[in-house]
C-alpha atoms as a PDB file:
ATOM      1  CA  UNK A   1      13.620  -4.981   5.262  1.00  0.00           C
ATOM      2  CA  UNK A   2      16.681  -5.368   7.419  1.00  0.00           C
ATOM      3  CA  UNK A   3      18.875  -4.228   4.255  1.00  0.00           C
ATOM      4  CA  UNK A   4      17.033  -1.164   4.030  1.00  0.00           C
ATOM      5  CA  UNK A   5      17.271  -0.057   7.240  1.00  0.00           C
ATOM      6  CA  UNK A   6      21.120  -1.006   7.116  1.00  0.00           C
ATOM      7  CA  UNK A   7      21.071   1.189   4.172  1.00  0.00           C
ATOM      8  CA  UNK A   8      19.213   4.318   5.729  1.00  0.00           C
ATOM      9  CA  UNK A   9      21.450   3.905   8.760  1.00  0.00           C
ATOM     10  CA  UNK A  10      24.599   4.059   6.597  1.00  0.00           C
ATOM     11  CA  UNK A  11      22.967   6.727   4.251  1.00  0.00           C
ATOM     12  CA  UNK A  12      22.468   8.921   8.009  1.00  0.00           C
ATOM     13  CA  UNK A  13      26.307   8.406   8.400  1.00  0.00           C
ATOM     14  CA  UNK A  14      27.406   9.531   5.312  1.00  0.00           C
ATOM     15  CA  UNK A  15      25.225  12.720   5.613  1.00  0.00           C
ATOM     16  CA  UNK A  16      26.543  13.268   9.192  1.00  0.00           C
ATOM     17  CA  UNK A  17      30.306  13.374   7.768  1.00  0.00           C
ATOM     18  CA  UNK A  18      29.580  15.439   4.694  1.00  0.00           C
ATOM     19  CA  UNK A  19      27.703  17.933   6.892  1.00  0.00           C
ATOM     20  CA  UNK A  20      30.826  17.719   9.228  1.00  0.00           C
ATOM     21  CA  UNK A  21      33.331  18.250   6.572  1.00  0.00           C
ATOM     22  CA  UNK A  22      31.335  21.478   5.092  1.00  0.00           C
ATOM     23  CA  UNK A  23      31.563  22.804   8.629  1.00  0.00           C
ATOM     24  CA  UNK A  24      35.191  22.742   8.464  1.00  0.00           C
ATOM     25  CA  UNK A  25      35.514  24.061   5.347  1.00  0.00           C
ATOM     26  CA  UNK A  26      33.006  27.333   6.569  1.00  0.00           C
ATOM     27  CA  UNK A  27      35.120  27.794   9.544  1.00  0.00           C
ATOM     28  CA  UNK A  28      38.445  28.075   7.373  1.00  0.00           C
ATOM     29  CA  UNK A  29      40.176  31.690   5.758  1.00  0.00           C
ATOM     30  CA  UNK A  30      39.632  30.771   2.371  1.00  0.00           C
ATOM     31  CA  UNK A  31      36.749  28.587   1.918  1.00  0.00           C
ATOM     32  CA  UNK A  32      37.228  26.202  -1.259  1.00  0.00           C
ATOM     33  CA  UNK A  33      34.608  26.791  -3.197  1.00  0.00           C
ATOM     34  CA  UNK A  34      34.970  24.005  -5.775  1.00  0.00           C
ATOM     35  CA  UNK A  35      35.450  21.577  -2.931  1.00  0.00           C
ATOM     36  CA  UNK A  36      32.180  22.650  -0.774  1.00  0.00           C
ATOM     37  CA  UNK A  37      29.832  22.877  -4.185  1.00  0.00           C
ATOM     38  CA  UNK A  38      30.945  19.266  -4.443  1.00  0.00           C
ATOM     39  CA  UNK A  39      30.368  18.147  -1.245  1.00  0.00           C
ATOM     40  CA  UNK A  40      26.753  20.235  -1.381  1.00  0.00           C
ATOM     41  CA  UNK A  41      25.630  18.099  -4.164  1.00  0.00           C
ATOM     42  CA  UNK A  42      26.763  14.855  -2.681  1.00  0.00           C
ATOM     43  CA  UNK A  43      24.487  16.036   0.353  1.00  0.00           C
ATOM     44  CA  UNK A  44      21.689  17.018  -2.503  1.00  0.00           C
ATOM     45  CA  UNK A  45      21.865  13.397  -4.022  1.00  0.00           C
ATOM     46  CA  UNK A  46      22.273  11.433  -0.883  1.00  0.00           C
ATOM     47  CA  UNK A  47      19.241  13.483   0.966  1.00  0.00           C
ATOM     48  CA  UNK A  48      17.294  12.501  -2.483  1.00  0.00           C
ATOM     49  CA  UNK A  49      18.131   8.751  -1.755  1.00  0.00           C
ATOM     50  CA  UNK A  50      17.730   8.981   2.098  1.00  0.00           C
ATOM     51  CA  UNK A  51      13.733  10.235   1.496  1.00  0.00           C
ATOM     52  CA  UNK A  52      13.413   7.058  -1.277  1.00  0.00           C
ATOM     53  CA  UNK A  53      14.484   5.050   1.201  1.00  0.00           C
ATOM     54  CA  UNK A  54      12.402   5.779   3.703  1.00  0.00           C
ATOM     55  CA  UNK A  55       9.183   5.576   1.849  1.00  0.00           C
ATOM     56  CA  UNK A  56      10.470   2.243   0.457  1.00  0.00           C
ATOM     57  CA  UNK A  57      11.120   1.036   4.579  1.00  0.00           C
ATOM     58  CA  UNK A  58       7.694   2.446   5.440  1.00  0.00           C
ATOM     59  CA  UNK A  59       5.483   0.997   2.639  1.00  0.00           C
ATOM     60  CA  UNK A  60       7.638  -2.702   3.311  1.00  0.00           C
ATOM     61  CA  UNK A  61       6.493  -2.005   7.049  1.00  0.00           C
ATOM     62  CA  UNK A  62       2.469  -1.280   6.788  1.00  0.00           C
ATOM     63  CA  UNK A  63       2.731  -4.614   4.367  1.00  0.00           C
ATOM     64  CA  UNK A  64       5.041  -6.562   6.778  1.00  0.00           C
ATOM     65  CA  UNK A  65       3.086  -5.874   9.898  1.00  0.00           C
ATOM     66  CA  UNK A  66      -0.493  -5.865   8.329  1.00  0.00           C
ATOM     67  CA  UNK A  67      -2.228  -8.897   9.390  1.00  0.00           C
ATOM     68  CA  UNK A  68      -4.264  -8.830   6.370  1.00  0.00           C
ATOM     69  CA  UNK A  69      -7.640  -9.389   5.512  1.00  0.00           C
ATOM     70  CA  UNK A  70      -7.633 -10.517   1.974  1.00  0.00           C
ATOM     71  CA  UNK A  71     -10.556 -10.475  -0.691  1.00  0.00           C
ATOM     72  CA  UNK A  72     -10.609 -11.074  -4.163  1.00  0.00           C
ATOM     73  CA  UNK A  73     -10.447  -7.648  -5.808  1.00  0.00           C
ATOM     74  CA  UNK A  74      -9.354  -8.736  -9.661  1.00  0.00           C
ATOM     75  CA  UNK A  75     -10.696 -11.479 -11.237  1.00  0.00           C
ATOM     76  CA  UNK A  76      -9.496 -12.498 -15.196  1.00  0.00           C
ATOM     77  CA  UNK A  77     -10.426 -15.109 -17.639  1.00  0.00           C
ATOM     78  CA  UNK A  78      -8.117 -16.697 -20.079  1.00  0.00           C
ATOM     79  CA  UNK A  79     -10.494 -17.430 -22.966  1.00  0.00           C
ATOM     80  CA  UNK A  80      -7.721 -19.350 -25.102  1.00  0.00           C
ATOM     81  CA  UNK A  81      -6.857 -21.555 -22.281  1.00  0.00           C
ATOM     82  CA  UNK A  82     -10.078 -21.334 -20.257  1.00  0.00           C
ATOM     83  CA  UNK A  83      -7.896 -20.679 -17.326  1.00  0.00           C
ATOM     84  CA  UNK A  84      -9.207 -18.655 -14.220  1.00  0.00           C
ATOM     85  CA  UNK A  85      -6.939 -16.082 -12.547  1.00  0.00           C
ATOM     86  CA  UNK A  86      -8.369 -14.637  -8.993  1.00  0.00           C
ATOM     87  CA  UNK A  87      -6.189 -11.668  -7.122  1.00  0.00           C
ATOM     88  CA  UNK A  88      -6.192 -10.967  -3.609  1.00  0.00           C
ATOM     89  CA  UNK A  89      -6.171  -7.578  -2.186  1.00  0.00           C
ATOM     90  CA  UNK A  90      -6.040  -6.659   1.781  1.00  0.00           C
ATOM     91  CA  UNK A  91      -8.870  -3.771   2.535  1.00  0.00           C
ATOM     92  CA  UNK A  92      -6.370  -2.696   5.461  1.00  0.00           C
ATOM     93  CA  UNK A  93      -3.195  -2.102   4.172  1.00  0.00           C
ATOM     94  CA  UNK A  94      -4.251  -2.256   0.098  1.00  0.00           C
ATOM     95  CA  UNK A  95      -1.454  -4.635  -0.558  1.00  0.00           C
ATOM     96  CA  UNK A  96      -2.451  -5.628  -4.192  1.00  0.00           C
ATOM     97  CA  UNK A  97      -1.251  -8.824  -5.454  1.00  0.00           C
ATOM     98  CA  UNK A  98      -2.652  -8.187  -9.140  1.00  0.00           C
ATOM     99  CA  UNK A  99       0.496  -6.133  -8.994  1.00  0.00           C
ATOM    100  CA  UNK A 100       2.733  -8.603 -10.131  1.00  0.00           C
ATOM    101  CA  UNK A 101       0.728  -8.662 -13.205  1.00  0.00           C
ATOM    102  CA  UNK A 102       0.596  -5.141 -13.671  1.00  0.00           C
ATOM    103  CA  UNK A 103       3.186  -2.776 -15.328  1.00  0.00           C
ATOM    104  CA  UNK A 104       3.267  -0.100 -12.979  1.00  0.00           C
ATOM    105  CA  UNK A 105       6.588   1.552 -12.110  1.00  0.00           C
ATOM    106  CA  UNK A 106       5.879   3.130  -9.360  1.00  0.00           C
ATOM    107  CA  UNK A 107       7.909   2.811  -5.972  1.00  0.00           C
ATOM    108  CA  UNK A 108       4.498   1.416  -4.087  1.00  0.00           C
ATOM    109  CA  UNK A 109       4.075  -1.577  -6.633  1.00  0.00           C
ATOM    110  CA  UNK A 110       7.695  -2.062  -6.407  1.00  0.00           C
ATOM    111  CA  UNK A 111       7.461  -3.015  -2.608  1.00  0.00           C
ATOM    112  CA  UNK A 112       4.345  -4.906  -3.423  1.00  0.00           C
ATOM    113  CA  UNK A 113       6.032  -6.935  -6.078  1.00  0.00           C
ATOM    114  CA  UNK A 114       9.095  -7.291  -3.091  1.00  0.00           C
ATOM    115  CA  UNK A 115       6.888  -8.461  -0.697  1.00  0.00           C
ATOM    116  CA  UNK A 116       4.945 -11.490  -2.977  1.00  0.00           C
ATOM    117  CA  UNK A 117       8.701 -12.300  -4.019  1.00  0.00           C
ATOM    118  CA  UNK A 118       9.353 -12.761  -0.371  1.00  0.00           C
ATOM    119  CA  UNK A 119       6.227 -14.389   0.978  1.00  0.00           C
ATOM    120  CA  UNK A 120       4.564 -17.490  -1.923  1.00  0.00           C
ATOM    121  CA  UNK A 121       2.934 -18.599   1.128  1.00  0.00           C
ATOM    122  CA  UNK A 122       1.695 -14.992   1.694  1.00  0.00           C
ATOM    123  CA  UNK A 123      -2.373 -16.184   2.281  1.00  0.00           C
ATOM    124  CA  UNK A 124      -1.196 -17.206   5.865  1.00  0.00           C
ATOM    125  CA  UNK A 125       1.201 -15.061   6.631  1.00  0.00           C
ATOM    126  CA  UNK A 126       0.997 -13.062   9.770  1.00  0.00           C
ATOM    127  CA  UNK A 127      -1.904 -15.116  10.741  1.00  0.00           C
ATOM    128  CA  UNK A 128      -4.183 -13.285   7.538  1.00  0.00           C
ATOM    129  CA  UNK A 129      -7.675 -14.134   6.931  1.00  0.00           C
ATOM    130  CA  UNK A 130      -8.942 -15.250   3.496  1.00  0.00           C
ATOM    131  CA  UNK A 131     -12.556 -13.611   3.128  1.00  0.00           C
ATOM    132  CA  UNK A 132     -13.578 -15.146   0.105  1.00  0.00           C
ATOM    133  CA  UNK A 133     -15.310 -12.210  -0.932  1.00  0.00           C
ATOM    134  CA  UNK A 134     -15.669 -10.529  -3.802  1.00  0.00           C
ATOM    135  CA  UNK A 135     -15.126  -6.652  -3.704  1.00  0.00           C
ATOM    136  CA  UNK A 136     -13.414  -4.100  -5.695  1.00  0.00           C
ATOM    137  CA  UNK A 137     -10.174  -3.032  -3.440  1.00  0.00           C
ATOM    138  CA  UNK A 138     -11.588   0.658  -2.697  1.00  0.00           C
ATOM    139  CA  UNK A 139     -14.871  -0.416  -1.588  1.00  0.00           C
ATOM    140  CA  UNK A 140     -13.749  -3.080   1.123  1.00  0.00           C
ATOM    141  CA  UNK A 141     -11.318  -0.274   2.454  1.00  0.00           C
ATOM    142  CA  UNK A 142     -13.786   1.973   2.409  1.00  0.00           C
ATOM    143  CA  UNK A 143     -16.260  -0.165   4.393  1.00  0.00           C
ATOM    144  CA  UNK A 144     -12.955  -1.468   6.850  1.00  0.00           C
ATOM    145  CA  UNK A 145     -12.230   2.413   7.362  1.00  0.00           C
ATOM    146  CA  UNK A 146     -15.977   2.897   8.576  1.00  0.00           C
ATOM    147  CA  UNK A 147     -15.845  -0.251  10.849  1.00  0.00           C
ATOM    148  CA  UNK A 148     -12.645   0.563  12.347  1.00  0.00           C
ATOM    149  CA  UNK A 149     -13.845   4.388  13.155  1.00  0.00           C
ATOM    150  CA  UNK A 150     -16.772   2.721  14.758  1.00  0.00           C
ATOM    151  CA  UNK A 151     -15.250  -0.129  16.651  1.00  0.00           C
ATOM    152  CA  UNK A 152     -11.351   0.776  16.848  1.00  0.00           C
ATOM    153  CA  UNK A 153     -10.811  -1.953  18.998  1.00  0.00           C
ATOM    154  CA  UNK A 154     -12.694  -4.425  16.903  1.00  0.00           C
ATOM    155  CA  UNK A 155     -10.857  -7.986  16.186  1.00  0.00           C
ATOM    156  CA  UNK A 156     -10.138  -8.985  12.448  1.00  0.00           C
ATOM    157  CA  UNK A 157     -12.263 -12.001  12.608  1.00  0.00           C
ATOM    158  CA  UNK A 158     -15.345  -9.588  13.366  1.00  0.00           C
ATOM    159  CA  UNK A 159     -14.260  -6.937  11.319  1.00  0.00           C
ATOM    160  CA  UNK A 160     -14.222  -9.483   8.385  1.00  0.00           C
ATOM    161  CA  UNK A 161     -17.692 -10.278   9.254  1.00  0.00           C
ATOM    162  CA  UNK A 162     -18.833  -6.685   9.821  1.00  0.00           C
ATOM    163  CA  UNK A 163     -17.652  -6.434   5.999  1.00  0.00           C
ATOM    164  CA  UNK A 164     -18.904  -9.468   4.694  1.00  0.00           C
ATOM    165  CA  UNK A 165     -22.809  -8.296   6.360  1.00  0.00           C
ATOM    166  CA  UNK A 166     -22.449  -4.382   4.814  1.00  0.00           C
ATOM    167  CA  UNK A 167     -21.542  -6.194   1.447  1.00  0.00           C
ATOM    168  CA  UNK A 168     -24.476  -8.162   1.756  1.00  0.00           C
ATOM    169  CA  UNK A 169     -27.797  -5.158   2.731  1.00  0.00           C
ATOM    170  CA  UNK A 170     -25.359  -2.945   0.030  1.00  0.00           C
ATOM    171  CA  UNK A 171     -25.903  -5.718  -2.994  1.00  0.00           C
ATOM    172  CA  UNK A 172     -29.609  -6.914  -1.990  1.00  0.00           C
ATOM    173  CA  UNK A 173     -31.378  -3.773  -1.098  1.00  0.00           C
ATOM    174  CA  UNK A 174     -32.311  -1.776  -3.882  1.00  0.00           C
ATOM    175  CA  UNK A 175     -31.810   2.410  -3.222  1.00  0.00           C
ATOM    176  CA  UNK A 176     -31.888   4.922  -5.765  1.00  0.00           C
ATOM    177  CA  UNK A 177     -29.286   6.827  -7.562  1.00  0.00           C
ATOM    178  CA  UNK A 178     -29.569  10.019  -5.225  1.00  0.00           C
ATOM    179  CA  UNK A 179     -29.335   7.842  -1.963  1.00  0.00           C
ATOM    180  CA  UNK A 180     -26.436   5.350  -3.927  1.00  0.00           C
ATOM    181  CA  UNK A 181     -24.539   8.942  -4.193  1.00  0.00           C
ATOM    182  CA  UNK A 182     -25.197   9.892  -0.465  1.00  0.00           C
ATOM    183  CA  UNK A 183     -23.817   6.195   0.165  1.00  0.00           C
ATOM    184  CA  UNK A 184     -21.172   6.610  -2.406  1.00  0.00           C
ATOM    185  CA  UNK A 185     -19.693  10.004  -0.408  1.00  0.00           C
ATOM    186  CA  UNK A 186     -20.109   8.819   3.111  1.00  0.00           C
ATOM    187  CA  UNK A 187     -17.932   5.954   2.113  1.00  0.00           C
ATOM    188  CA  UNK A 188     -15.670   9.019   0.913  1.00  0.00           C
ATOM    189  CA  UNK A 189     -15.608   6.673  -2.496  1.00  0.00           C
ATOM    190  CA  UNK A 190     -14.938   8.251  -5.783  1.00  0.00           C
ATOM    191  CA  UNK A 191     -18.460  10.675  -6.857  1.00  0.00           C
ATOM    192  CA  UNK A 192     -20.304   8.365  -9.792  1.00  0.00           C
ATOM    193  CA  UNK A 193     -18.680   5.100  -7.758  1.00  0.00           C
ATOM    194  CA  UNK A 194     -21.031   2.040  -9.630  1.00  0.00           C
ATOM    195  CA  UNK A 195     -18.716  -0.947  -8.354  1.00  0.00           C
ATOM    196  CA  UNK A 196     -20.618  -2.569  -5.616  1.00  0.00           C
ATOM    197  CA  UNK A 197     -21.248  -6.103  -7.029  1.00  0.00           C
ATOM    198  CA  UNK A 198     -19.147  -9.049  -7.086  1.00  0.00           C
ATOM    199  CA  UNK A 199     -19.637  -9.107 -10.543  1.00  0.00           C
ATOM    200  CA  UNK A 200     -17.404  -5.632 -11.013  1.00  0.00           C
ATOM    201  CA  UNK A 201     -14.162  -7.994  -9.839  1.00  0.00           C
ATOM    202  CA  UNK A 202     -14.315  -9.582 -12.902  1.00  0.00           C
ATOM    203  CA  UNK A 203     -12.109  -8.708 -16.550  1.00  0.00           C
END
């Protein structure tokens, strides 16, 4: 984290003395074209990096100062070796760690691949609680989300509990597919959502 603020701090610089430098050149008789096209597209490329890193220093902060409340989102089965493999994902931040086993280029499963390469211990970290639960990722945000609206004050033990109890009247009382819809679009989930069993964690 501290590296890539170092860098965006440096980056700023750099940007500060090209701007300076194009100034000059405006303010002389005969502006050198060839020289201020140059120093425009060092501004282009280093603006380009500046906004990457950024995004890459927020994303590392909502993961660094989440205290996390993990459930298991991704659950696969090994059938050669009869091996078990159980992923934890936090319904506050989404920090996925079933993205160190998925091929995903993209710049937020980069930082989430930075951050389990940083943390092995990262069950405890920041004083995270392990739910035990089974849910599919979007579902126990969208549940969180609705708790936290309610109760924005509420503590993470509670809230953990307050998801654990809608998980439980969700999966044992039986509504139809109108009202499972209704349900479905308060929780602002995807329309046609069928997830809502422990059983949907599984591969």
């Amino acid at each position: 984290m501290e590296d890539l603020i170092q860098a965006y701090k440096d980056g700023e610089t750099q940007l500060w003395n090209i701007k300076s430098q194009m100034n000059d050149l405006k303010q002389s008789d005969a502006v050198p074209v060839e020289a201020y096209l140059k120093l425009c597209s060092q501004e282009e490329r280093l603006i380009k990096s500046q906004k990457d890193l950024y995004q890459r220093i927020e994303i590392s902060y909502r993961y660094l100062s989440c205290h996390h409340i993990w459930v298991y989102s991704s659950i696969e089965h090994d059938g050669y070796e009869g091996r078990k493999y159980e992923y934890s994902s936090c319904i506050k931040c989404g920090l996925r760690e079933e993205a160190t086993e998925r091929k995903n280029y993209s710049l937020e499963y980069q930082m989430m691949n930075a951050f389990f390469s940083s943390h092995r211990n990262f069950h405890n970290y920041n004083g995270a609680i392990h739910t035990e639960l089974l849910c599919e990722l979007d579902l126990g945000r969208a549940i969180y989300s609705k708790i936290k609206e309610a109760h924005p004050n509420i503590d993470d033990k509670t809230a953990a509990d307050y998801v654990a109890n809608a998980l439980y009247h969700i999966r044992n009382i039986k509504i139809n597919e109108a009202r499972e819809a209704s349900r479905a679009k308060r929780l602002s989930l995807t329309p046609g959502f069928r997830e809502w069993f422990g059983h949907n964690v599984h591969y």
